[in-house]
N, C-alpha and C. Protein backbone atom coordinates (compact mmCIF):
# COMPACT_ATOMS: atom_id res chain seq x y z
N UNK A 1 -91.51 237.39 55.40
CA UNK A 1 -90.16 237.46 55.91
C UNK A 1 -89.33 238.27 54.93
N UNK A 2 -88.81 239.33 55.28
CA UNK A 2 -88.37 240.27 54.88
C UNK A 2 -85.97 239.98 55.28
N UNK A 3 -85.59 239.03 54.04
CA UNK A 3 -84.11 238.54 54.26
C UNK A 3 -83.02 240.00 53.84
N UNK A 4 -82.27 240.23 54.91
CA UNK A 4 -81.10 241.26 54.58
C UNK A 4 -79.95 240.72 54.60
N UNK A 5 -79.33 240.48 53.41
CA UNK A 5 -78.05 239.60 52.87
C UNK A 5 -76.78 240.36 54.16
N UNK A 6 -75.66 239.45 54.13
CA UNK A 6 -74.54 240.12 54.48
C UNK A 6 -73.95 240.79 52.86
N UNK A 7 -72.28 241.51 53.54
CA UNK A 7 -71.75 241.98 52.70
C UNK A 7 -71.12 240.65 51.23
N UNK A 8 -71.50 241.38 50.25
CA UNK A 8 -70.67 240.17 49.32
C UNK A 8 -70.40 241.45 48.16
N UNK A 9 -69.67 240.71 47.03
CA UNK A 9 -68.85 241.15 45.97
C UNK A 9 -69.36 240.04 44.66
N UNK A 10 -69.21 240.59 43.06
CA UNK A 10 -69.78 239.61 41.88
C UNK A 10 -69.18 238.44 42.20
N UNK A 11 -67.45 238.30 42.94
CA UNK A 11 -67.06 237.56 42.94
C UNK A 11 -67.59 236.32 43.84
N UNK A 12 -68.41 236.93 44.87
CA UNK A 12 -68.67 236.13 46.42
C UNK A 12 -70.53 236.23 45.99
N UNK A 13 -71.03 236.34 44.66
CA UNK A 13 -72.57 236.45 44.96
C UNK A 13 -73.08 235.08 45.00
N UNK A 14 -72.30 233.84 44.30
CA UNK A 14 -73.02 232.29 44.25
C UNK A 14 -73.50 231.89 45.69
N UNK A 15 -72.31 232.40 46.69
CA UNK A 15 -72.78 232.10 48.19
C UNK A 15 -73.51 232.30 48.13
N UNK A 16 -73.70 233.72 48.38
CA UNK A 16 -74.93 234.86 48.85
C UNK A 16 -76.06 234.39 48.14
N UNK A 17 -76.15 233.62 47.08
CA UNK A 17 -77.70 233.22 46.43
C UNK A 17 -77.96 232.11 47.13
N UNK A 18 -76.92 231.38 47.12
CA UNK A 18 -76.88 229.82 47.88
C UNK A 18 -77.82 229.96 49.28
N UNK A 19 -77.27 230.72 49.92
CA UNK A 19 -77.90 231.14 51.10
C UNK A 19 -79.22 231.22 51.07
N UNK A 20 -79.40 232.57 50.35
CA UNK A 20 -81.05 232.89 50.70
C UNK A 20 -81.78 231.94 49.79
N UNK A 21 -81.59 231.13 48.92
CA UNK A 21 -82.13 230.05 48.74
C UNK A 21 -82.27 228.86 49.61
N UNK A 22 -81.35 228.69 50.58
CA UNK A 22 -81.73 227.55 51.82
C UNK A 22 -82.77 228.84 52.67
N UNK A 23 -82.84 229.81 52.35
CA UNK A 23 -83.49 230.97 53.52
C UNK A 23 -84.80 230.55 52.97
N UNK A 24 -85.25 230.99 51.76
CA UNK A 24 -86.42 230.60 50.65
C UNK A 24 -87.29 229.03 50.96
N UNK A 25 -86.35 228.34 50.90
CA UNK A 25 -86.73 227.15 51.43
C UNK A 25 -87.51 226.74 52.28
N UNK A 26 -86.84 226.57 53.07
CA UNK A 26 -86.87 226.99 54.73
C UNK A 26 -88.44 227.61 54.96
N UNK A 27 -88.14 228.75 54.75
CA UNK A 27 -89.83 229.83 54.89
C UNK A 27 -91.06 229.61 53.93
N UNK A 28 -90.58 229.13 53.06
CA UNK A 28 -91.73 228.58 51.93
C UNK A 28 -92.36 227.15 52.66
N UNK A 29 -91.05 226.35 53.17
CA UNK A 29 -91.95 224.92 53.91
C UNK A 29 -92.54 224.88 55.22
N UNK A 30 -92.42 226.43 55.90
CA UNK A 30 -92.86 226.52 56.56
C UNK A 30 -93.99 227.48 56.43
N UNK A 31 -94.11 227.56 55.63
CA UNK A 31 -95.99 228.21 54.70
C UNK A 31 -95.51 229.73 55.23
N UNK A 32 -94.24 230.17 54.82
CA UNK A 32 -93.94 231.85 55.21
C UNK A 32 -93.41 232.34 53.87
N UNK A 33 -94.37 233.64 53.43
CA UNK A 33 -93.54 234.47 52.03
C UNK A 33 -92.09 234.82 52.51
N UNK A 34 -91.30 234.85 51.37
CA UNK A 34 -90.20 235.78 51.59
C UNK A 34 -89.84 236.52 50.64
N UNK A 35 -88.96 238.07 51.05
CA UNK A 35 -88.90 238.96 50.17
C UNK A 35 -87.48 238.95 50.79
N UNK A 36 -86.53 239.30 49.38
CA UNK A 36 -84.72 239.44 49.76
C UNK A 36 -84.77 240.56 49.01
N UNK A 37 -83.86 241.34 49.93
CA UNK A 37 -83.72 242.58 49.03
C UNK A 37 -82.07 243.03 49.23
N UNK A 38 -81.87 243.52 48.15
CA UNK A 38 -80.48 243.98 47.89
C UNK A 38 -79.97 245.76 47.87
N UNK A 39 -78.98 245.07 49.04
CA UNK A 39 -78.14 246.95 49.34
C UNK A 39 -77.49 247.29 47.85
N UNK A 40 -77.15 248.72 48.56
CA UNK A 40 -76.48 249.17 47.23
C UNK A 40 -74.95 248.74 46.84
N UNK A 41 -74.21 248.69 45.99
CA UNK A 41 -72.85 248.00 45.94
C UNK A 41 -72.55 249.85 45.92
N UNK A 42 -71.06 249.68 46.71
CA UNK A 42 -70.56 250.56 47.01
C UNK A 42 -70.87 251.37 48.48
N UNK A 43 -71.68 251.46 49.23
CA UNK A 43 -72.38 252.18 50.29
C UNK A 43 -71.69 251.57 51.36
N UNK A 44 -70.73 251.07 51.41
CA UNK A 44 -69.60 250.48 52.29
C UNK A 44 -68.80 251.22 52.99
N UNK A 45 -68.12 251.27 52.01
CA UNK A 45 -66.66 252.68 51.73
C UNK A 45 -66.60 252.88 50.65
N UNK A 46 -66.14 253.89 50.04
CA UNK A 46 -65.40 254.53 48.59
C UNK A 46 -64.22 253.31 48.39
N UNK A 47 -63.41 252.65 48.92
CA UNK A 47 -62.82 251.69 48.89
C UNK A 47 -63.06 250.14 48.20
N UNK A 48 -64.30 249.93 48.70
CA UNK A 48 -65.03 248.91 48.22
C UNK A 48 -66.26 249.06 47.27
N UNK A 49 -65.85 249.70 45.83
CA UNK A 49 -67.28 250.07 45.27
C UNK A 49 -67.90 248.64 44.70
N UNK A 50 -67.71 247.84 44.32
CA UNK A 50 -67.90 246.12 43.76
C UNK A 50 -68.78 245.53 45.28
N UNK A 51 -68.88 246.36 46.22
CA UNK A 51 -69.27 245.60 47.55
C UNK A 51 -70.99 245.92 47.57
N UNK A 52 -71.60 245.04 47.97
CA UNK A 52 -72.69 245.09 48.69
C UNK A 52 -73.06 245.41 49.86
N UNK A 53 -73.41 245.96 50.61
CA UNK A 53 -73.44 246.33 51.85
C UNK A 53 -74.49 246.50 52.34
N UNK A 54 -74.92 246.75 53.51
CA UNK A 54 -76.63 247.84 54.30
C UNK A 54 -75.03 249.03 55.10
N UNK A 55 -76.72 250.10 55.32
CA UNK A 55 -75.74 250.80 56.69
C UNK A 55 -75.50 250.10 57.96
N UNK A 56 -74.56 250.32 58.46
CA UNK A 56 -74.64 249.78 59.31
C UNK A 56 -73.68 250.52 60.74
N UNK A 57 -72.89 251.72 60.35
CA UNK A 57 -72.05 251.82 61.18
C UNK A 57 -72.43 253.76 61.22
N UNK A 58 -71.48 254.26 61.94
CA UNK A 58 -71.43 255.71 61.89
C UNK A 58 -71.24 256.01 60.63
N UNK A 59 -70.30 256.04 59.89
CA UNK A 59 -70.23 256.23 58.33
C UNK A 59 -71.64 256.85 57.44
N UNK A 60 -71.79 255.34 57.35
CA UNK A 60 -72.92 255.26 56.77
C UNK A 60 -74.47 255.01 57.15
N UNK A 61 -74.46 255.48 58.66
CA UNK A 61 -76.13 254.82 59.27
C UNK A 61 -76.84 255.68 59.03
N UNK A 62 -76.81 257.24 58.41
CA UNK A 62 -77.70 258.09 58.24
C UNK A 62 -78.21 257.95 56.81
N UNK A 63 -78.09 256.66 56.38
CA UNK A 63 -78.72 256.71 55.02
C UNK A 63 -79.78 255.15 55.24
N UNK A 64 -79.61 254.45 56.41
CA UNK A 64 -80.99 253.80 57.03
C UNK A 64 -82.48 254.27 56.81
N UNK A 65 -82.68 255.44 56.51
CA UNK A 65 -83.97 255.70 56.52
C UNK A 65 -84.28 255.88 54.96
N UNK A 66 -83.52 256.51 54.05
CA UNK A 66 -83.04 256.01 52.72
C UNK A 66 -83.56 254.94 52.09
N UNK A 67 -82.68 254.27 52.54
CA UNK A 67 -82.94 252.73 52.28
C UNK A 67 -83.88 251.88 52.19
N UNK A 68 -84.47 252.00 53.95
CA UNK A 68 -85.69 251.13 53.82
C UNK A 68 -86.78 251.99 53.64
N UNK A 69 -86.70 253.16 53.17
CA UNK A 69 -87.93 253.82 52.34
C UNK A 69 -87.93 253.65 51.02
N UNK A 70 -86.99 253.11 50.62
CA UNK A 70 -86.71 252.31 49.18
C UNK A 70 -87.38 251.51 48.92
N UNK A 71 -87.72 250.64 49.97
CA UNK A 71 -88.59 249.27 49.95
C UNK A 71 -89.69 249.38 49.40
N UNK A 72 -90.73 250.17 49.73
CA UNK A 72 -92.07 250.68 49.79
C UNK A 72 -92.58 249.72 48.58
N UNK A 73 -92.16 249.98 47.22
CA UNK A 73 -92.21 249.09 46.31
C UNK A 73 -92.12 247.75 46.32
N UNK A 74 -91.37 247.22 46.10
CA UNK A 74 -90.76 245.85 46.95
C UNK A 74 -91.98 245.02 47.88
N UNK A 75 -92.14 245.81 48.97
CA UNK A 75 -93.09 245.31 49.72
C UNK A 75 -94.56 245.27 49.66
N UNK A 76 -94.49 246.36 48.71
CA UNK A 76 -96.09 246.58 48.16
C UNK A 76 -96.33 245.63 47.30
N UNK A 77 -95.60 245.30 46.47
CA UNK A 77 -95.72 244.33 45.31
C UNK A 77 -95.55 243.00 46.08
N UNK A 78 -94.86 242.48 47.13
CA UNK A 78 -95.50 241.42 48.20
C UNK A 78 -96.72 241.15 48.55
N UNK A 79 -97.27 242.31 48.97
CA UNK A 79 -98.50 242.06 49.65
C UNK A 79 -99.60 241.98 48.54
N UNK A 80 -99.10 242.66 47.22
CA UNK A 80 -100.17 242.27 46.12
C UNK A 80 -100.31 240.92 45.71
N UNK A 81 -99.17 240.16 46.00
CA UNK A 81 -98.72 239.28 45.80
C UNK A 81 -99.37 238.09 46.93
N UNK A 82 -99.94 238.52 47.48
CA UNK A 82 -100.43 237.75 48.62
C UNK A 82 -99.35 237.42 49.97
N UNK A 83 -98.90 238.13 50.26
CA UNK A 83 -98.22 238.33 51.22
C UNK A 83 -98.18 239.20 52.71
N UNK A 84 -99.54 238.82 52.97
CA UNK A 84 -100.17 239.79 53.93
C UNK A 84 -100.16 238.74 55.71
N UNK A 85 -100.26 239.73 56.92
CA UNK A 85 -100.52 239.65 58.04
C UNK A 85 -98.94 239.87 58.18
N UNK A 86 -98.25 239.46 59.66
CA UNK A 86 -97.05 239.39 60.29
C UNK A 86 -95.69 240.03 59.26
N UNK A 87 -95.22 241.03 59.70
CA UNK A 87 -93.91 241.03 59.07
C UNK A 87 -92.79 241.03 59.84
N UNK A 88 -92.23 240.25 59.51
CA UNK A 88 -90.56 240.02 60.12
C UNK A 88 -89.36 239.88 59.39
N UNK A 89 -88.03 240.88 59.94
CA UNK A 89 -86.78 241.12 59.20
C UNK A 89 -86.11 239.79 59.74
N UNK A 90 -85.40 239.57 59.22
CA UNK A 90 -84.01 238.63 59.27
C UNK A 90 -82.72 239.36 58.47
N UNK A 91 -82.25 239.77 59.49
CA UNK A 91 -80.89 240.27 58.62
C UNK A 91 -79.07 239.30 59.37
N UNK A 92 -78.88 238.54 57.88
CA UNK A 92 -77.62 237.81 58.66
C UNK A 92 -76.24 238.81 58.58
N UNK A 93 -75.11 239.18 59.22
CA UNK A 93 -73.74 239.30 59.01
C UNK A 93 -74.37 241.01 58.78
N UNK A 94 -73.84 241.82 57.67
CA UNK A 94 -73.70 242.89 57.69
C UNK A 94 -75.11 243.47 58.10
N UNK A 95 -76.13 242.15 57.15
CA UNK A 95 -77.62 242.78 56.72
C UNK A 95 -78.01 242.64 58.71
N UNK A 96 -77.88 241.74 59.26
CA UNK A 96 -78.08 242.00 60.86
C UNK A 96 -77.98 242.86 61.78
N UNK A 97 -76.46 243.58 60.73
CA UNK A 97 -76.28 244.41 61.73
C UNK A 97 -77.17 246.25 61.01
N UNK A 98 -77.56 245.82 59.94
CA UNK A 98 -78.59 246.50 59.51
C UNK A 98 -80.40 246.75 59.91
N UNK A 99 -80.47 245.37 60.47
CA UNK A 99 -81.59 244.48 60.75
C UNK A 99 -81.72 245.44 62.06
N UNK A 100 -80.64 245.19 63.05
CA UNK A 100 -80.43 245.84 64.54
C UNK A 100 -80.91 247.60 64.52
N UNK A 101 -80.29 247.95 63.52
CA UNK A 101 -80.56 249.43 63.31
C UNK A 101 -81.78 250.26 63.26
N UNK A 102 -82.40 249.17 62.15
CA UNK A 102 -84.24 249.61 61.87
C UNK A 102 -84.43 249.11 63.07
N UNK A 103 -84.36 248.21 63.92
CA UNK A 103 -85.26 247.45 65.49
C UNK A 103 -85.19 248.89 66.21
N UNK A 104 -83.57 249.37 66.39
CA UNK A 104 -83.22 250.60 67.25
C UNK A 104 -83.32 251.69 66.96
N UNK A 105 -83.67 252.61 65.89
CA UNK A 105 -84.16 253.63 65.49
C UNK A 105 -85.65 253.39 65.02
N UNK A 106 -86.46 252.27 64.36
CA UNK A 106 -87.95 252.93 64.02
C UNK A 106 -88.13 253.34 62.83
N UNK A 107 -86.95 253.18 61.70
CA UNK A 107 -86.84 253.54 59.89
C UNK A 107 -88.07 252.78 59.82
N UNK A 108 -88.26 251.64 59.92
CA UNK A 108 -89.31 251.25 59.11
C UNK A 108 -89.58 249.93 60.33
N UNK A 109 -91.31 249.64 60.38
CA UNK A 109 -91.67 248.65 61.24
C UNK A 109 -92.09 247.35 60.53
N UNK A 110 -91.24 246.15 61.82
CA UNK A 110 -92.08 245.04 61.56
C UNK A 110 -92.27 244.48 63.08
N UNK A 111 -92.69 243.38 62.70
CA UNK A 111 -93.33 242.91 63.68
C UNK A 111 -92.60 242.01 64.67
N UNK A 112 -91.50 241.83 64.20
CA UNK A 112 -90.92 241.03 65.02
C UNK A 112 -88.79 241.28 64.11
N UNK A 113 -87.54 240.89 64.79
CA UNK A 113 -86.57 240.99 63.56
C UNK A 113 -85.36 240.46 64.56
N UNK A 114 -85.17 239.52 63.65
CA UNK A 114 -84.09 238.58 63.60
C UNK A 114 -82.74 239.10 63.63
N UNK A 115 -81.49 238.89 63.98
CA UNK A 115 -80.05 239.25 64.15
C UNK A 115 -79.52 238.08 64.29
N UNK A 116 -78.86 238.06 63.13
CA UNK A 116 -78.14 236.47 62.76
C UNK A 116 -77.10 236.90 63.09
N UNK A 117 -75.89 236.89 63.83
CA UNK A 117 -74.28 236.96 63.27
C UNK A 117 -73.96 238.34 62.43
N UNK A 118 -74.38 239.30 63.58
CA UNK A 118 -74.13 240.59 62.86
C UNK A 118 -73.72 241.48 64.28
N UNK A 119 -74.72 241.77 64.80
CA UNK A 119 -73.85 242.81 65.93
C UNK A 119 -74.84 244.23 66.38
N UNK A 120 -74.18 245.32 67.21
CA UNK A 120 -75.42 246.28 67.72
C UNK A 120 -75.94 246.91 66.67
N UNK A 121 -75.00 247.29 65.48
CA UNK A 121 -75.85 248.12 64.28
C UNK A 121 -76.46 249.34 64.97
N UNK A 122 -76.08 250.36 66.00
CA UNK A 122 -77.00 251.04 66.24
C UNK A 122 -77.23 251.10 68.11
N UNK A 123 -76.46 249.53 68.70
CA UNK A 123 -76.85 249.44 69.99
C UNK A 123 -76.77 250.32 71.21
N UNK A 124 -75.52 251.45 70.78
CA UNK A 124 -75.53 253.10 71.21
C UNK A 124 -77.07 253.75 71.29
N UNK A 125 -77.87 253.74 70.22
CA UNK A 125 -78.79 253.98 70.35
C UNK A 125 -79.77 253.56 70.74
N UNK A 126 -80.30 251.74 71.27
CA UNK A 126 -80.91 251.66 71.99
C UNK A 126 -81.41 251.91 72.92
N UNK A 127 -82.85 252.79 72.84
CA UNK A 127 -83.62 253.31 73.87
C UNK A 127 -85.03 252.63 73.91
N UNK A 128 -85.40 253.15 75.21
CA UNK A 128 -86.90 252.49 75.42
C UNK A 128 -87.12 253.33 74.14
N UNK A 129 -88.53 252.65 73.63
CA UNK A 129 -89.68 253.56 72.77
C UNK A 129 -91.07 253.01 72.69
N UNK A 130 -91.85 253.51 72.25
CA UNK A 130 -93.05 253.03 72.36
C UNK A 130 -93.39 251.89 71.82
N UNK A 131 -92.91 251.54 70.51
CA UNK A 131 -92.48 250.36 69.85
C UNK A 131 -91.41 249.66 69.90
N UNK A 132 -91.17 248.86 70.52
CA UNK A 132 -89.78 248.20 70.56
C UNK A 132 -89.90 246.73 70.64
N UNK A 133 -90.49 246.72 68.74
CA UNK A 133 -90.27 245.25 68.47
C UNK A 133 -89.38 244.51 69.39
N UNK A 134 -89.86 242.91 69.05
CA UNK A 134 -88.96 242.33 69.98
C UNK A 134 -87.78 241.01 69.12
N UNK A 135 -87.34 241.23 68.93
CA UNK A 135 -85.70 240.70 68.44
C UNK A 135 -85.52 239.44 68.71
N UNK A 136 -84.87 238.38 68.09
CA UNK A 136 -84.26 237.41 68.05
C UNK A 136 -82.44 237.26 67.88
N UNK A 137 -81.57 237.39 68.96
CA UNK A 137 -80.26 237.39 68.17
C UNK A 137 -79.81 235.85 68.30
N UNK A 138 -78.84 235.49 67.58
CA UNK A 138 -78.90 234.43 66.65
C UNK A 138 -77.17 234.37 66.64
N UNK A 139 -76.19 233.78 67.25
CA UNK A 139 -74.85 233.75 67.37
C UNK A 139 -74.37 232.04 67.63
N UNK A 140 -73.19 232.43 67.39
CA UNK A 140 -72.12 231.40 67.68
C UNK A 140 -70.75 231.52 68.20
N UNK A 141 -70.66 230.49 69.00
CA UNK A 141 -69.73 230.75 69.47
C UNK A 141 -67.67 231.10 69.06
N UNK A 142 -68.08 230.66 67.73
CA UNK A 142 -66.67 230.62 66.99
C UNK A 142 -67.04 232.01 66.08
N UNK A 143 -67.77 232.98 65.95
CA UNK A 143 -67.93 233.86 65.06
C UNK A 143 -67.42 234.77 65.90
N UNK A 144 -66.58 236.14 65.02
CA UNK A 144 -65.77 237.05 64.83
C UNK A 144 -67.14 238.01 65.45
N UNK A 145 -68.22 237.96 65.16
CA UNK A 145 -69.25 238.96 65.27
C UNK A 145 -69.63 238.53 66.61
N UNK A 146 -69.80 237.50 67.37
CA UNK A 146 -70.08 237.47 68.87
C UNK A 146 -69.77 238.65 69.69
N UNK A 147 -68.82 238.87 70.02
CA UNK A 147 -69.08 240.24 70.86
C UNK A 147 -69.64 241.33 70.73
N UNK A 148 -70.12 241.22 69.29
CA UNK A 148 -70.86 242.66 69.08
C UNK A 148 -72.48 241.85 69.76
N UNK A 149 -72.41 240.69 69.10
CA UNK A 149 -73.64 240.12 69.91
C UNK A 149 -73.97 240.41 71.29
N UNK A 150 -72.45 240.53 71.93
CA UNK A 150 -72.96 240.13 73.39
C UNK A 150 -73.26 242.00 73.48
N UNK A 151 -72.30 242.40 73.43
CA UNK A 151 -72.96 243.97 73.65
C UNK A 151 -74.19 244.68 73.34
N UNK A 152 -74.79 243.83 72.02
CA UNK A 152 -76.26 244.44 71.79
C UNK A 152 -77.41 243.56 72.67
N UNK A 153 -76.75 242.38 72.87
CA UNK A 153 -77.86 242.09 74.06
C UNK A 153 -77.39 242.39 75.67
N UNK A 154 -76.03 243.24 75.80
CA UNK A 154 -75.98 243.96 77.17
C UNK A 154 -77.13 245.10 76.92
N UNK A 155 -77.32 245.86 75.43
CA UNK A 155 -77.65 246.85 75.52
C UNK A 155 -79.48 246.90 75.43
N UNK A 156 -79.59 245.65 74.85
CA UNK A 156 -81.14 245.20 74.98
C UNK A 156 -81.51 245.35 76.75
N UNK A 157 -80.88 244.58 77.22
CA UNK A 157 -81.36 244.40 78.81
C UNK A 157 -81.28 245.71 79.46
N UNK A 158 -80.14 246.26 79.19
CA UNK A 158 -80.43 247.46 79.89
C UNK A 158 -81.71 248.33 79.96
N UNK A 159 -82.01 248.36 78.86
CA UNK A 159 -83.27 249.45 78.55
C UNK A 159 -84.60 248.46 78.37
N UNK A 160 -84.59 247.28 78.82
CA UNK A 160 -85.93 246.33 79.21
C UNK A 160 -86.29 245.96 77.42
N UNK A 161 -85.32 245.97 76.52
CA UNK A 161 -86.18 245.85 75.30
C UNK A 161 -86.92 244.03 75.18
N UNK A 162 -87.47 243.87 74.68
CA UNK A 162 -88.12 242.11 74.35
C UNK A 162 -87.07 241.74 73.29
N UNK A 163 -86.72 240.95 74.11
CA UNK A 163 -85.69 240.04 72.75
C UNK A 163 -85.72 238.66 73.30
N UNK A 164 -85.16 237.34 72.48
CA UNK A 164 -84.48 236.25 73.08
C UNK A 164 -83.30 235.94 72.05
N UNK A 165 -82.42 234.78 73.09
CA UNK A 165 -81.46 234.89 72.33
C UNK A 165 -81.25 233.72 71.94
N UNK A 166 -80.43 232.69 71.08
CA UNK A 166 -79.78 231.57 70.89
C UNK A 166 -78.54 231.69 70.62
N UNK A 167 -77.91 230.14 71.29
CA UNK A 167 -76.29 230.42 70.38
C UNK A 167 -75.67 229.06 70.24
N UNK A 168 -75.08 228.49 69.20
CA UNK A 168 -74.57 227.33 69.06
C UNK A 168 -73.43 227.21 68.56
N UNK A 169 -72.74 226.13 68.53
CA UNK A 169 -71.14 226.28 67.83
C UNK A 169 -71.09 226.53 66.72
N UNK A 170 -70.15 226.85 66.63
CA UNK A 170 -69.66 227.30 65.09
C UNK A 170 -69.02 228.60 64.32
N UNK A 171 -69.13 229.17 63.10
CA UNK A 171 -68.42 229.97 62.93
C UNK A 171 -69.21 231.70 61.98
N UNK A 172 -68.98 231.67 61.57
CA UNK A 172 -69.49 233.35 61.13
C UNK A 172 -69.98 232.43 59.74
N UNK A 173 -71.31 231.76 59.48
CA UNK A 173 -72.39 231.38 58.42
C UNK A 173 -73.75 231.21 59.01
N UNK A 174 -74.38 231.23 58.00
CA UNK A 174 -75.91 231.31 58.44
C UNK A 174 -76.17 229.94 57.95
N UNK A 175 -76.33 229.18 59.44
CA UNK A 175 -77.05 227.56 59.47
C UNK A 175 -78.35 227.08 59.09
N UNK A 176 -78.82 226.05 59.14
CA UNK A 176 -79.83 226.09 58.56
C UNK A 176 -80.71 225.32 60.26
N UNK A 177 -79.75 225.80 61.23
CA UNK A 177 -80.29 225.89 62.58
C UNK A 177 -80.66 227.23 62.97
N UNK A 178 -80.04 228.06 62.58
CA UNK A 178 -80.29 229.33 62.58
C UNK A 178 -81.67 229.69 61.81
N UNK A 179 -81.48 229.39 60.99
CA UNK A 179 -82.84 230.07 59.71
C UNK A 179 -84.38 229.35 60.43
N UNK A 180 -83.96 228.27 60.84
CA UNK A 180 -85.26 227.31 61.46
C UNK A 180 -85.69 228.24 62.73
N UNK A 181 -84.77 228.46 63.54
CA UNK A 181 -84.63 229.39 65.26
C UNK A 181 -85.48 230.68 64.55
């Protein structure tokens, strides 16, 4: 399991560890490796250089392929690591809507990828393709990011992609109903 953080700052990183440590958890007791990997701070805006981010928007989505060709390392040293068969993204909040991007362009394959509370990342570009992993989106009903939800799964159906969806109350965090789903 391959975790893509949302956006955070030095000030906001205790969350952000907090998190992918209930993420860690979680996938370890359920006999699954996990690998978290970290965007670049600044790759946001020039505005926010202290920020963490993925691509995720027009701005910045042409540096998606960048990025997760960055990994190569990372993931190699997983699988040396004993971390072999199935790979699957989980990206929550920004990293989701990063998560959405690689599903809809093809930067880099897995086998299956999660969209926690993030949005289309890319859902303009959803087209059939020969590969078109199949997706999990992952919402609530009190989160700010729902409608981007609902539009990337208008834009899933349209073009027949494999996805399913869940959604439960609450607000823009990653549950530990979510991480289980």
């Amino acid at each position: 399991l391959v975790y893509l953080h949302g956006m955070y700052t030095p000030a906001t990183a205790p969350e952000e560890m907090e998190r992918q440590g209930r993420v860690a958890k979680r996938a370890t007791a359920a006999g699954v490796s996990m690998l978290t990997l970290r965007s670049e701070a600044g790759l946001c805006e020039p505005s926010l250089p202290d920020t963490f981010c993925w691509p995720s928007n027009a701005k910045n989505g042409g540096e998606a392929t960048r990025i997760a060709g960055a990994w190569d390392d990372a993931m190699g040293e997983a699988k040396d690591r004993g971390a072999n068969g199935r790979s699957y993204l989980l990206g929550f909040s920004n990293g989701a809507y990063f998560a959405a991007l690689i599903a809809a362009t093809g930067v880099r394959y897995f086998d299956a990828v999660a969209v926690a509370h993030g949005g289309p990342g890319g859902a303009g570009n959803v087209a059939p393709r020969d590969a078109m992993v199949p997706m999990l989106l992952l919402s609530s009903d009190g989160d700010p990011a729902n409608a981007d939800m609902v539009r990337l799964q208008s834009a899933l159906t349209a073009v027949r992609w494999p996805f399913a969806s869940a959604s439960t109350s609450g607000g823009h965090f990653l549950s530990n109903w979510d991480i289980d789903t």
